[in-house]
C-alpha atoms as a PDB file:
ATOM      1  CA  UNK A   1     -21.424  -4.753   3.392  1.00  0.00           C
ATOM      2  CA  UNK A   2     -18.547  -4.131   6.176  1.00  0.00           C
ATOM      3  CA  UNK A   3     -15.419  -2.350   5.530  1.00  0.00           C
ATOM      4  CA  UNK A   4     -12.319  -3.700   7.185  1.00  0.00           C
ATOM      5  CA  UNK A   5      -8.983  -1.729   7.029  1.00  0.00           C
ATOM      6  CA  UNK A   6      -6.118  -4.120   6.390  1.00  0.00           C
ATOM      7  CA  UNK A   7      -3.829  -2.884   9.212  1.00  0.00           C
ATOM      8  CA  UNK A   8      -2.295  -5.889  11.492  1.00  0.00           C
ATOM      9  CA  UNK A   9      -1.550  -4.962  15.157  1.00  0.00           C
ATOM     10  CA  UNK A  10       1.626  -6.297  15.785  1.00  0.00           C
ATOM     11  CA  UNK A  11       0.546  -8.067  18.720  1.00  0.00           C
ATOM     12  CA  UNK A  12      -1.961 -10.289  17.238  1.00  0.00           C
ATOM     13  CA  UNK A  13      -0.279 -11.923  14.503  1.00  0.00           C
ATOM     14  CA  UNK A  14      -2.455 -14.542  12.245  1.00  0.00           C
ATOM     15  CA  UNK A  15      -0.867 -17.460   9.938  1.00  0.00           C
ATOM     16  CA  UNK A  16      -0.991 -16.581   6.629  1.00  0.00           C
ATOM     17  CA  UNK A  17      -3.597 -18.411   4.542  1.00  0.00           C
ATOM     18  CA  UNK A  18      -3.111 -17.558   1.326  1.00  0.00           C
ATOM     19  CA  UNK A  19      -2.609 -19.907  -1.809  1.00  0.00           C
ATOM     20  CA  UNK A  20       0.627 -19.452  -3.434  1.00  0.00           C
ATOM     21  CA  UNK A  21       1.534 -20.375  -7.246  1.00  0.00           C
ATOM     22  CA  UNK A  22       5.435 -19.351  -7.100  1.00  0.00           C
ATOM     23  CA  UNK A  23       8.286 -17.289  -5.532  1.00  0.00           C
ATOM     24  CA  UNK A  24       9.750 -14.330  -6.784  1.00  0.00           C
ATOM     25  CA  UNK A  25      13.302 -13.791  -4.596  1.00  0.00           C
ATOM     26  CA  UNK A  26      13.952 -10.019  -4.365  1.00  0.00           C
ATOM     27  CA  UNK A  27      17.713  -8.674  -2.578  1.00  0.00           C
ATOM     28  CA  UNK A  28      17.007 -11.177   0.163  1.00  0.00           C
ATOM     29  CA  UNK A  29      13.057 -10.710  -0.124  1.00  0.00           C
ATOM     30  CA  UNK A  30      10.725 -13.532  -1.625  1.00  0.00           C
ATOM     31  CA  UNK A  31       7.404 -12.676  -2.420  1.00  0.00           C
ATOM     32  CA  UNK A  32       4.774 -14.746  -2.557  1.00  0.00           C
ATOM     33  CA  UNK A  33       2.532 -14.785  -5.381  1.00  0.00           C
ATOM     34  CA  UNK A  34      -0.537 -15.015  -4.546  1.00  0.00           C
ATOM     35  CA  UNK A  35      -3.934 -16.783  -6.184  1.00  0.00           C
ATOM     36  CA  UNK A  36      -6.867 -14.355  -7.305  1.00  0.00           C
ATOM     37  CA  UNK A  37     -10.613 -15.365  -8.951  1.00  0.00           C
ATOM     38  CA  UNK A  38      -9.382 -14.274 -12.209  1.00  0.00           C
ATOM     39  CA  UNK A  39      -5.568 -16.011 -13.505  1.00  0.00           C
ATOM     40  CA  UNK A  40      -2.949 -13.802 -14.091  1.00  0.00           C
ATOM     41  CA  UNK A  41      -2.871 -15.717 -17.253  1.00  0.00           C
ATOM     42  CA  UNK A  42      -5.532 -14.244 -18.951  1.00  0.00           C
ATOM     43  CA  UNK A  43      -4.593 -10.376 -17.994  1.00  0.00           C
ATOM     44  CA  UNK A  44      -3.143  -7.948 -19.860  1.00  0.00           C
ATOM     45  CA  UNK A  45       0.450  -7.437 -18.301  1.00  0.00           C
ATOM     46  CA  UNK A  46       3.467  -5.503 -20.435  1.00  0.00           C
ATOM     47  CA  UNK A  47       5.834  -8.871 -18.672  1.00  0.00           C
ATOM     48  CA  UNK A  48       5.204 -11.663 -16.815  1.00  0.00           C
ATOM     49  CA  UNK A  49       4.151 -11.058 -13.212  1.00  0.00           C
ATOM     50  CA  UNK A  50       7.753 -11.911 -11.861  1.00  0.00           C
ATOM     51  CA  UNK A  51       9.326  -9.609 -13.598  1.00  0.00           C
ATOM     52  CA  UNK A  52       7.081  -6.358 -12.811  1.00  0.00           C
ATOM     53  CA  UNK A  53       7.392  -7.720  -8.871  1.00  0.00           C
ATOM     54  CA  UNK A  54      10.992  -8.151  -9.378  1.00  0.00           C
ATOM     55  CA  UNK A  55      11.436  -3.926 -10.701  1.00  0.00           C
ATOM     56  CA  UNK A  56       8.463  -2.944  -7.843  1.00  0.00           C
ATOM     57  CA  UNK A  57       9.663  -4.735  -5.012  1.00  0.00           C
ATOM     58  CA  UNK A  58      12.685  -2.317  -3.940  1.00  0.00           C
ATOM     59  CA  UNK A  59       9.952   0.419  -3.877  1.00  0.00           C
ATOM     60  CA  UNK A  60       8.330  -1.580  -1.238  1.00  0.00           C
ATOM     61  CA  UNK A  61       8.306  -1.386   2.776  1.00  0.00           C
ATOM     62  CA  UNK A  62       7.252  -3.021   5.789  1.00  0.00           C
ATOM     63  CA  UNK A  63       6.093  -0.688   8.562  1.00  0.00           C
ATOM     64  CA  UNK A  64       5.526  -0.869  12.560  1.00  0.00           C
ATOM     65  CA  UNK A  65       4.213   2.344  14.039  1.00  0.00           C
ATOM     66  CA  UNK A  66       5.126   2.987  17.714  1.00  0.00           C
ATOM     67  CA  UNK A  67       3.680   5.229  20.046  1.00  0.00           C
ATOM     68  CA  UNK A  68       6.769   8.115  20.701  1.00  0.00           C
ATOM     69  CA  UNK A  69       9.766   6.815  22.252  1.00  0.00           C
ATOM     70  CA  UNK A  70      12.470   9.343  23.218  1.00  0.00           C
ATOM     71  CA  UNK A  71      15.018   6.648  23.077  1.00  0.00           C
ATOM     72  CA  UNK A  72      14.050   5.741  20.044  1.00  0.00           C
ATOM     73  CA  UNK A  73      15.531   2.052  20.841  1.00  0.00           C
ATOM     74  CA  UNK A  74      14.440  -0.523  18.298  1.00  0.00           C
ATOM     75  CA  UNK A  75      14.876  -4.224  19.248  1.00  0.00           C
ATOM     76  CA  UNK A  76      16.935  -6.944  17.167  1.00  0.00           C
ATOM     77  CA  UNK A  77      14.019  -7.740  15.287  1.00  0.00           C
ATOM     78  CA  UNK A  78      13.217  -3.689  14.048  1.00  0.00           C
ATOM     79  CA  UNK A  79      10.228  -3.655  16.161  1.00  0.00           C
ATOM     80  CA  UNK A  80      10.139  -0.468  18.366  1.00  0.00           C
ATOM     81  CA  UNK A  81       8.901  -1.956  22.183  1.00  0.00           C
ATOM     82  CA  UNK A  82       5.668   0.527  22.242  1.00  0.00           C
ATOM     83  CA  UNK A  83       4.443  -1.159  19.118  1.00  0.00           C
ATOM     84  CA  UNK A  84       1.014  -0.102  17.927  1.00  0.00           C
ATOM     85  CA  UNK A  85       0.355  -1.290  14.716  1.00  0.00           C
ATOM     86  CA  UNK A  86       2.214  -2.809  10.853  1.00  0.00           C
ATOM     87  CA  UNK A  87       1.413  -2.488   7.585  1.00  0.00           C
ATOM     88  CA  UNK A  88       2.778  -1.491   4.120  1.00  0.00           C
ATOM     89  CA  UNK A  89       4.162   1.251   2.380  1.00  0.00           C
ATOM     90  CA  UNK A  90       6.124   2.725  -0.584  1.00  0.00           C
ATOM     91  CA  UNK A  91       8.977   4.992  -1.118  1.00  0.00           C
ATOM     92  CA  UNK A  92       7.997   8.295  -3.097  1.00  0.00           C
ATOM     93  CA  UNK A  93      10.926   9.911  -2.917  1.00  0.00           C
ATOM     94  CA  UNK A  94      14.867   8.721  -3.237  1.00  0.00           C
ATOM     95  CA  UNK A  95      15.635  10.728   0.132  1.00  0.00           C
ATOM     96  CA  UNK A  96      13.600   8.450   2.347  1.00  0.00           C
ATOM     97  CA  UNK A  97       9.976   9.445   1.944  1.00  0.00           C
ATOM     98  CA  UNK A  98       7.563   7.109   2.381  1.00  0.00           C
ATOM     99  CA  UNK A  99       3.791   6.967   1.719  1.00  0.00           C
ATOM    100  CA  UNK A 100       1.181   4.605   3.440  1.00  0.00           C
ATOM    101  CA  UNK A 101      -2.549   4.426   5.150  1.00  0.00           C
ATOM    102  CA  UNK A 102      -3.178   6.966   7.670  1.00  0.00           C
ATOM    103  CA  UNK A 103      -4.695   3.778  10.092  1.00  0.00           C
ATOM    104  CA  UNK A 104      -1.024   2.369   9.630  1.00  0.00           C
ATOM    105  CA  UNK A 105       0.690   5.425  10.513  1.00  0.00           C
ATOM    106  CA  UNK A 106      -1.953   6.537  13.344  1.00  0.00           C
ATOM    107  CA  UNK A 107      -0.464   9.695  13.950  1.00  0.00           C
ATOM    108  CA  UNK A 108       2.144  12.737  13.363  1.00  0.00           C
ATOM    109  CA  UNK A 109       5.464  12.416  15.517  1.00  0.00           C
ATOM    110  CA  UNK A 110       4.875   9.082  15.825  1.00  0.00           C
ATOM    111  CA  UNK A 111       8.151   6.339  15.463  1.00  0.00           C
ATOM    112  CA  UNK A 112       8.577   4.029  12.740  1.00  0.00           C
ATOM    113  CA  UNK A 113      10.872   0.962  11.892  1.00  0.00           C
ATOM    114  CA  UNK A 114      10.834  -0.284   8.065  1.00  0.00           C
ATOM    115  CA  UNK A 115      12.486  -3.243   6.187  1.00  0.00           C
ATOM    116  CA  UNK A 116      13.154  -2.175   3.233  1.00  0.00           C
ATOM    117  CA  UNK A 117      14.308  -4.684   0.076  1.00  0.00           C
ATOM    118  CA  UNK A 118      17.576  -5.046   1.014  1.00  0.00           C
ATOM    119  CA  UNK A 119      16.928  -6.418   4.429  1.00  0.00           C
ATOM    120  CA  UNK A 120      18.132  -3.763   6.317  1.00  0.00           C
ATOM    121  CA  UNK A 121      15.982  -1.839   8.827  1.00  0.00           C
ATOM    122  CA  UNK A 122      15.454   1.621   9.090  1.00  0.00           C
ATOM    123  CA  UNK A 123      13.995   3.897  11.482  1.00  0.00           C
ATOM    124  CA  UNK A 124      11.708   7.064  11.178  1.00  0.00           C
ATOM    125  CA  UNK A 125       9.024   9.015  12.104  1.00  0.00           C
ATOM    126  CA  UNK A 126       4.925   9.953  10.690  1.00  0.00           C
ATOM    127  CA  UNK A 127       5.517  13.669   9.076  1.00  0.00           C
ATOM    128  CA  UNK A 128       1.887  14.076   8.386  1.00  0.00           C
ATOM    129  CA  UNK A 129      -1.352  11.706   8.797  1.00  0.00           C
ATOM    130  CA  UNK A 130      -5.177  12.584   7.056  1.00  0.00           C
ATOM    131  CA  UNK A 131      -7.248  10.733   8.810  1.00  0.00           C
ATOM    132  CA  UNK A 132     -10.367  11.869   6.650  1.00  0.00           C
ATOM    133  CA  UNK A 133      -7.970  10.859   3.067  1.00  0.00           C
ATOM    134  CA  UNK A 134      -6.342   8.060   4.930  1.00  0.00           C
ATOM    135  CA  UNK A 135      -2.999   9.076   3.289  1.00  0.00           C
ATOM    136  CA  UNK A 136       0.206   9.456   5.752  1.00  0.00           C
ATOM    137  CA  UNK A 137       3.911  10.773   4.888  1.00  0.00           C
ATOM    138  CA  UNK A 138       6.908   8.924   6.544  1.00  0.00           C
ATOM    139  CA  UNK A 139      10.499   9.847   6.659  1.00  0.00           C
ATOM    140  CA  UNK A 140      13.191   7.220   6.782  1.00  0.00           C
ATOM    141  CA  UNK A 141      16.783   7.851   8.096  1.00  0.00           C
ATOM    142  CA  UNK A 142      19.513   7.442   5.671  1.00  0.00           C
ATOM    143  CA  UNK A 143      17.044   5.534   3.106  1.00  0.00           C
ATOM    144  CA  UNK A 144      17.479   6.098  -0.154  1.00  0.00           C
ATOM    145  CA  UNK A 145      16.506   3.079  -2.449  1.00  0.00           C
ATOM    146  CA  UNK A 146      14.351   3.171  -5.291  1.00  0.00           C
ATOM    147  CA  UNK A 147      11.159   5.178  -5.634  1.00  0.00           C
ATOM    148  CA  UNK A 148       7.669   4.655  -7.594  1.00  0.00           C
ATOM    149  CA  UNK A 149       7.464   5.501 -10.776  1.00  0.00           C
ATOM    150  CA  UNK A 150       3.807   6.879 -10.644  1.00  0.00           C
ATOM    151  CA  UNK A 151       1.333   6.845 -13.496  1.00  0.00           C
ATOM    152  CA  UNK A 152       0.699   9.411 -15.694  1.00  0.00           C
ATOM    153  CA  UNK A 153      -2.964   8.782 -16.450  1.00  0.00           C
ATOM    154  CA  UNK A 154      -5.553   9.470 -14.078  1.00  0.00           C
ATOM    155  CA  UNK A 155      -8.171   6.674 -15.383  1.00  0.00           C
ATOM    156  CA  UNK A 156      -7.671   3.438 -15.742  1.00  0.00           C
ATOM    157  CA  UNK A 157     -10.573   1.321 -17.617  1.00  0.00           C
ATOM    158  CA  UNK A 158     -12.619  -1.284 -16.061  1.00  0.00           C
ATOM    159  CA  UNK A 159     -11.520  -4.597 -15.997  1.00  0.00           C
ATOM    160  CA  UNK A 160      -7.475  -2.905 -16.066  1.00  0.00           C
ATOM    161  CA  UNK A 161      -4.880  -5.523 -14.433  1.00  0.00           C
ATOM    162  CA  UNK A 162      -3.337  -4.236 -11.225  1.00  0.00           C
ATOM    163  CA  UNK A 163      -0.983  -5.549  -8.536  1.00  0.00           C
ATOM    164  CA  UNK A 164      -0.224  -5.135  -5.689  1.00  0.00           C
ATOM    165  CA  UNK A 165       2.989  -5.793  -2.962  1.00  0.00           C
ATOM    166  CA  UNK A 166       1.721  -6.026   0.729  1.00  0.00           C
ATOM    167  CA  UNK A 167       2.216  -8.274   4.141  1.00  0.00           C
ATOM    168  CA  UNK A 168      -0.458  -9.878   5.166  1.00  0.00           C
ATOM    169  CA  UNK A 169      -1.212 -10.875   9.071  1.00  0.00           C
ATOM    170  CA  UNK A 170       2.126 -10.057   9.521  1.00  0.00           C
ATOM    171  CA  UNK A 171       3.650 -12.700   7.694  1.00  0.00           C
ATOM    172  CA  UNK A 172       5.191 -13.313   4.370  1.00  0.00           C
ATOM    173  CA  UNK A 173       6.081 -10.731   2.039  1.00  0.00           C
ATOM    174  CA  UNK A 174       2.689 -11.083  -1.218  1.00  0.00           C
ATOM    175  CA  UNK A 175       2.327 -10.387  -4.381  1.00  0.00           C
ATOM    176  CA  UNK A 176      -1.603 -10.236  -5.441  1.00  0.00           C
ATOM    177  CA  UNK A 177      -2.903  -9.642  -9.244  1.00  0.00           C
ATOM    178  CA  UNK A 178      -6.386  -8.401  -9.345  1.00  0.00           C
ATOM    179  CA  UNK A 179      -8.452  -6.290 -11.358  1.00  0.00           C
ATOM    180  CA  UNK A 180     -10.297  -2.512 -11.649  1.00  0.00           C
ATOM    181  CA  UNK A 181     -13.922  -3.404 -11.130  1.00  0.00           C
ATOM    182  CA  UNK A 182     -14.625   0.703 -10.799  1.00  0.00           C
ATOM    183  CA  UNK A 183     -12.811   4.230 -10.405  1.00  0.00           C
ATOM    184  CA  UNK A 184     -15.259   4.933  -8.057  1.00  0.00           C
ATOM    185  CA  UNK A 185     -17.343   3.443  -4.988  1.00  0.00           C
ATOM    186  CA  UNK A 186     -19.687   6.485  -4.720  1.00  0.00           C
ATOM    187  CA  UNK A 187     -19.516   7.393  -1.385  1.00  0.00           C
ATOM    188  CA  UNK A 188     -17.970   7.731   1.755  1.00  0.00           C
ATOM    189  CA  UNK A 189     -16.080   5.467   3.868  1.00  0.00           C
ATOM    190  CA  UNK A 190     -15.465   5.929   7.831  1.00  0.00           C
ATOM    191  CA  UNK A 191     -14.045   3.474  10.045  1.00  0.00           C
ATOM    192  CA  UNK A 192     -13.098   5.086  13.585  1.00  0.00           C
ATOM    193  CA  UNK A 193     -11.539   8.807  12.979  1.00  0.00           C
ATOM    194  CA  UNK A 194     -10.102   7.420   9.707  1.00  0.00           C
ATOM    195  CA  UNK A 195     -11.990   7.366   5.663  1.00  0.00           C
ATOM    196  CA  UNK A 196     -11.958   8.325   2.610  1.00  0.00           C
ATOM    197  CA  UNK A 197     -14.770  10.297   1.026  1.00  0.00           C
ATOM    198  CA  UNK A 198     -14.065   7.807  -2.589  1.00  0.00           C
ATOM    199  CA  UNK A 199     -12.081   4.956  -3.623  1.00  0.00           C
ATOM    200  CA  UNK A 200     -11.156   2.377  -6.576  1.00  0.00           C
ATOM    201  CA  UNK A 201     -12.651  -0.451  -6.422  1.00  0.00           C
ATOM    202  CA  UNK A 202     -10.643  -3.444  -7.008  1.00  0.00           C
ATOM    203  CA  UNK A 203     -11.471  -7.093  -7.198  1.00  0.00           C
ATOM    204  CA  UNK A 204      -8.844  -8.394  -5.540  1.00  0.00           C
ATOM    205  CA  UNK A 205      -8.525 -10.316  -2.242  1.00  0.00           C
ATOM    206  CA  UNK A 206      -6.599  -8.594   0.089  1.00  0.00           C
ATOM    207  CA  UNK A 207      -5.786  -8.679   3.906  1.00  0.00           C
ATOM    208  CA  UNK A 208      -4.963  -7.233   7.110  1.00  0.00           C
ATOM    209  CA  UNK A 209      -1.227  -5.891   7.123  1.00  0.00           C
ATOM    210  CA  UNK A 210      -1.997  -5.098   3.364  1.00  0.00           C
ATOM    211  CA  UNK A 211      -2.797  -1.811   4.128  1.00  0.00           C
ATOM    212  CA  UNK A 212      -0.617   1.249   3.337  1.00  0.00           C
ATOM    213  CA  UNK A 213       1.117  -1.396   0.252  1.00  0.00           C
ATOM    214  CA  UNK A 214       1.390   0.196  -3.413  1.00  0.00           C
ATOM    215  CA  UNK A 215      -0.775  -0.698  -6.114  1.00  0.00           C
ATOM    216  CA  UNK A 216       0.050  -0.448 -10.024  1.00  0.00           C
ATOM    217  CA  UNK A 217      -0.847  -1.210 -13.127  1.00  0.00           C
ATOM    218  CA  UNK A 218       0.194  -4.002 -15.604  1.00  0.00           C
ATOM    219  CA  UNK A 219       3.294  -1.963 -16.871  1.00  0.00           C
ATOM    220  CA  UNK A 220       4.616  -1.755 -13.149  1.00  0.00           C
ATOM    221  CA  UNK A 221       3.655   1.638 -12.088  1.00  0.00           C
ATOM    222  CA  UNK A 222       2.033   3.461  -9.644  1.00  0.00           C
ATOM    223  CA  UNK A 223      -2.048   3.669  -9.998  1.00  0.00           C
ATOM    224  CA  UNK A 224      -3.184   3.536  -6.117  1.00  0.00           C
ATOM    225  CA  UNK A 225      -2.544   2.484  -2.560  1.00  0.00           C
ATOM    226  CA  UNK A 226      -4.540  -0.061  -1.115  1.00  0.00           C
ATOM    227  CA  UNK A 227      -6.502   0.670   1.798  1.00  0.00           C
ATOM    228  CA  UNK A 228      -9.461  -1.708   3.263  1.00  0.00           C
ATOM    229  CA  UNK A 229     -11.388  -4.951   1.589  1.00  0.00           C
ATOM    230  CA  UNK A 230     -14.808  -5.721   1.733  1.00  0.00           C
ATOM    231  CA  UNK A 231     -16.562  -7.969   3.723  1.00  0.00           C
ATOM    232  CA  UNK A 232     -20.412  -9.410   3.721  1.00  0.00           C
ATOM    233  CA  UNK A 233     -22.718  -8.724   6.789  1.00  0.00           C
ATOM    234  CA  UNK A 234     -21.194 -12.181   8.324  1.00  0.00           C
ATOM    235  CA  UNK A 235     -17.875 -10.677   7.731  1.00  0.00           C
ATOM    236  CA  UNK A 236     -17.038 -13.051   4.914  1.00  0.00           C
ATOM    237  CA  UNK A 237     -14.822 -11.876   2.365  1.00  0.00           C
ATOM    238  CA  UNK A 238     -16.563 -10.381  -0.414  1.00  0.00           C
ATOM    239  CA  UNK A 239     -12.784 -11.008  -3.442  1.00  0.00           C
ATOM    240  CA  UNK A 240     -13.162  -6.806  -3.444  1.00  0.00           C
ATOM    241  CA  UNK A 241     -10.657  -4.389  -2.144  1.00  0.00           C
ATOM    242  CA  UNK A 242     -10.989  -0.353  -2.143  1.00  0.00           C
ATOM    243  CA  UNK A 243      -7.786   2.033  -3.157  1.00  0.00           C
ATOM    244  CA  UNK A 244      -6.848   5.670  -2.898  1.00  0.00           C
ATOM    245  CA  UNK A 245      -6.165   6.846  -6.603  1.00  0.00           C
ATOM    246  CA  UNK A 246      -2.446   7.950  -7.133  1.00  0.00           C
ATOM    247  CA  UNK A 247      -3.937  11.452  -8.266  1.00  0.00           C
ATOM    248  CA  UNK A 248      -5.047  12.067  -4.475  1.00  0.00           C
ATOM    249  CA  UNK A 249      -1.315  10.547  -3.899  1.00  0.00           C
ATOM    250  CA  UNK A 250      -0.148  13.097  -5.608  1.00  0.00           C
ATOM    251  CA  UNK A 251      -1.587  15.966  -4.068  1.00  0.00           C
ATOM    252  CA  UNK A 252      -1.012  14.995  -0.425  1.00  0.00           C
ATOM    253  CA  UNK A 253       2.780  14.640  -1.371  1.00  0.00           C
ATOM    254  CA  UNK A 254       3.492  17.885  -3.493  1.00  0.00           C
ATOM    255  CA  UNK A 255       2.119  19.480  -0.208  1.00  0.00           C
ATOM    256  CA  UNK A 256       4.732  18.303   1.833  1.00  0.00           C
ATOM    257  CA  UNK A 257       8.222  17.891  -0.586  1.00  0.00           C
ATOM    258  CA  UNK A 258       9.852  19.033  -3.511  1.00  0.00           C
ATOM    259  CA  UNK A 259       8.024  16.105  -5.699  1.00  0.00           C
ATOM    260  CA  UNK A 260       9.729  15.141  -9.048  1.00  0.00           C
ATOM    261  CA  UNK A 261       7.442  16.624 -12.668  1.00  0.00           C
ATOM    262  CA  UNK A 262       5.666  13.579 -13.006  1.00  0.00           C
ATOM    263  CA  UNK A 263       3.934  13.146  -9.353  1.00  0.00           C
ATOM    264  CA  UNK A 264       3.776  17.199 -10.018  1.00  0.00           C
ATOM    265  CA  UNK A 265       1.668  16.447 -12.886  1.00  0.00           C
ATOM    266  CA  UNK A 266      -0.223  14.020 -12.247  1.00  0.00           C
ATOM    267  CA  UNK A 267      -1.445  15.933  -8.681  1.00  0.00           C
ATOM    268  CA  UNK A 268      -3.106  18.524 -11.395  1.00  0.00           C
ATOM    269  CA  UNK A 269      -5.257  15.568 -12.670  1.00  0.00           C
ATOM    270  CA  UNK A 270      -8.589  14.400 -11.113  1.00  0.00           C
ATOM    271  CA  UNK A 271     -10.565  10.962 -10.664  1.00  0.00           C
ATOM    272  CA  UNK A 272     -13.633  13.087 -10.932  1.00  0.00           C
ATOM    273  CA  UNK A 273     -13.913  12.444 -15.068  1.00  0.00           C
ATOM    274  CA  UNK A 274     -13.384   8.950 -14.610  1.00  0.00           C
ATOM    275  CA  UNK A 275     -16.234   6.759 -15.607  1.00  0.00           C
ATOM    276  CA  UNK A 276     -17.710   5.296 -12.186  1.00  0.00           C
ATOM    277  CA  UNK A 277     -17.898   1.572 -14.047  1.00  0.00           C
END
């Protein structure tokens, strides 16, 4: 079993491959709903799929990570010139934070350009990157659009719809619905200087530029980020995905800000009761 972390460098960009049922349009956005072995149909969801996209999407960013520019110049298309890698991320926090994978981010002091929902780009810069968590903290300039709402439990049972908002390859904004196949993997992963010692398991198909984007739960909020998918030994995709829970979330941000009482909360709770299946 390989691991492969969903990160897209932004100068090898892939056409997009996925299967699409519909189109959900979002402040200028349209997200691509994406097909999944199991049909959103027969999941558990509090509203239809285009409606919990349609409240998550503002809380949703796409990210290019530049090696440090002291000009900080950005070209037409939001891209710093020094571009080292894209991928996903959320907003936490209504003054600009943002959370994503620590492989997106790469490294602290680092530049940043983001699209948020509204079109718009923004620039920034990596406060804080754990490679061995693969959790990084972003700050946007003069952002301040809508943040997660995150859970408040810190299980979710097997088998538990979940969504999640990504880009993949680079390409069009996507929507996937998937499912908890564990709380737990049961060990370590490591790919380069970047890991993470646990992780949800999800069976979902995701892809490279997917990394760093927000998953939640059928009521729309905040359960995980996804990091890597799984792969067989020939590198074929293997429909499973791994996330950091929002409890670790939770932690790593009430380090760094003055988080709101619910991420406060839920960064006293632990994975570690959570069944494994």
């Amino acid at each position: 079993m390989k691991f492969s972390t969903l990160t897209s460098l932004a100068f090898a960009l892939a056409a997009l491959g996925a299967c699409a049922q519909n189109d959900v349009a979002l402040e200028g956005r349209k997200f691509t709903l994406a097909e999944n072995a199991e049909p959103a149909a027969q999941m558990t969801m509090s509203q239809p799929i285009s409606g919990l996209v349609s409240n998550s999407g503002p809380t949703y960013v796409t990210l290019t990570v530049s090696a440090i520019d002291t000009q900080g110049s950005v070209d037409k298309a939001g891209k710093h010139p020094n571009a080292i890698t894209s991928g996903s991320g959320f907003l936490v926090d209504k003054s600009g934070y943002v959370l994503t994978a620590a492989h997106v981010a790469v490294s602290d002091g680092y530049m940043v350009s983001a699209r948020a929902a509204d079109g718009r780009i923004y620039t920034g810069v990596v406060v804080d990157v754990v490679p061995a968590s693969d959790m990084a903290l972003i700050k946007l300039r003069g952002y301040s659009g809508r943040a997660v709402s995150p859970t408040a439990d810190n299980c979710l049972a097997r088998g538990a719809t979940v969504f999640s908002l990504g880009k993949p390859h680079a390409q069009g904004d996507t929507a996937r619905v998937g499912q908890l196949e564990a709380m737990h993997f049961g060990r370590a992963v490591q790919y380069g200087k970047f890991g993470y010692p646990d992780a949800m398991v999800l069976r979902m198909n995701t892809q490279k530029g997917e990394s760093g984007g927000p998953l939640f739960d059928g009521s729309g909020r905040l359960v995980g980020m996804v990091v890597s998918t799984l792969t067989d030994g020939t590198g074929k995709p293997l429909n499973l995905a791994h996330a950091v829970p929002a409890t670790n979330l939770a932690g790593f941000l009430c380090t760094h800000i003055e988080c709101s009482e619910n991420w406060r909360a839920l960064a006293q709770k632990s994975t570690g009761d959570c069944p494994g299946v």
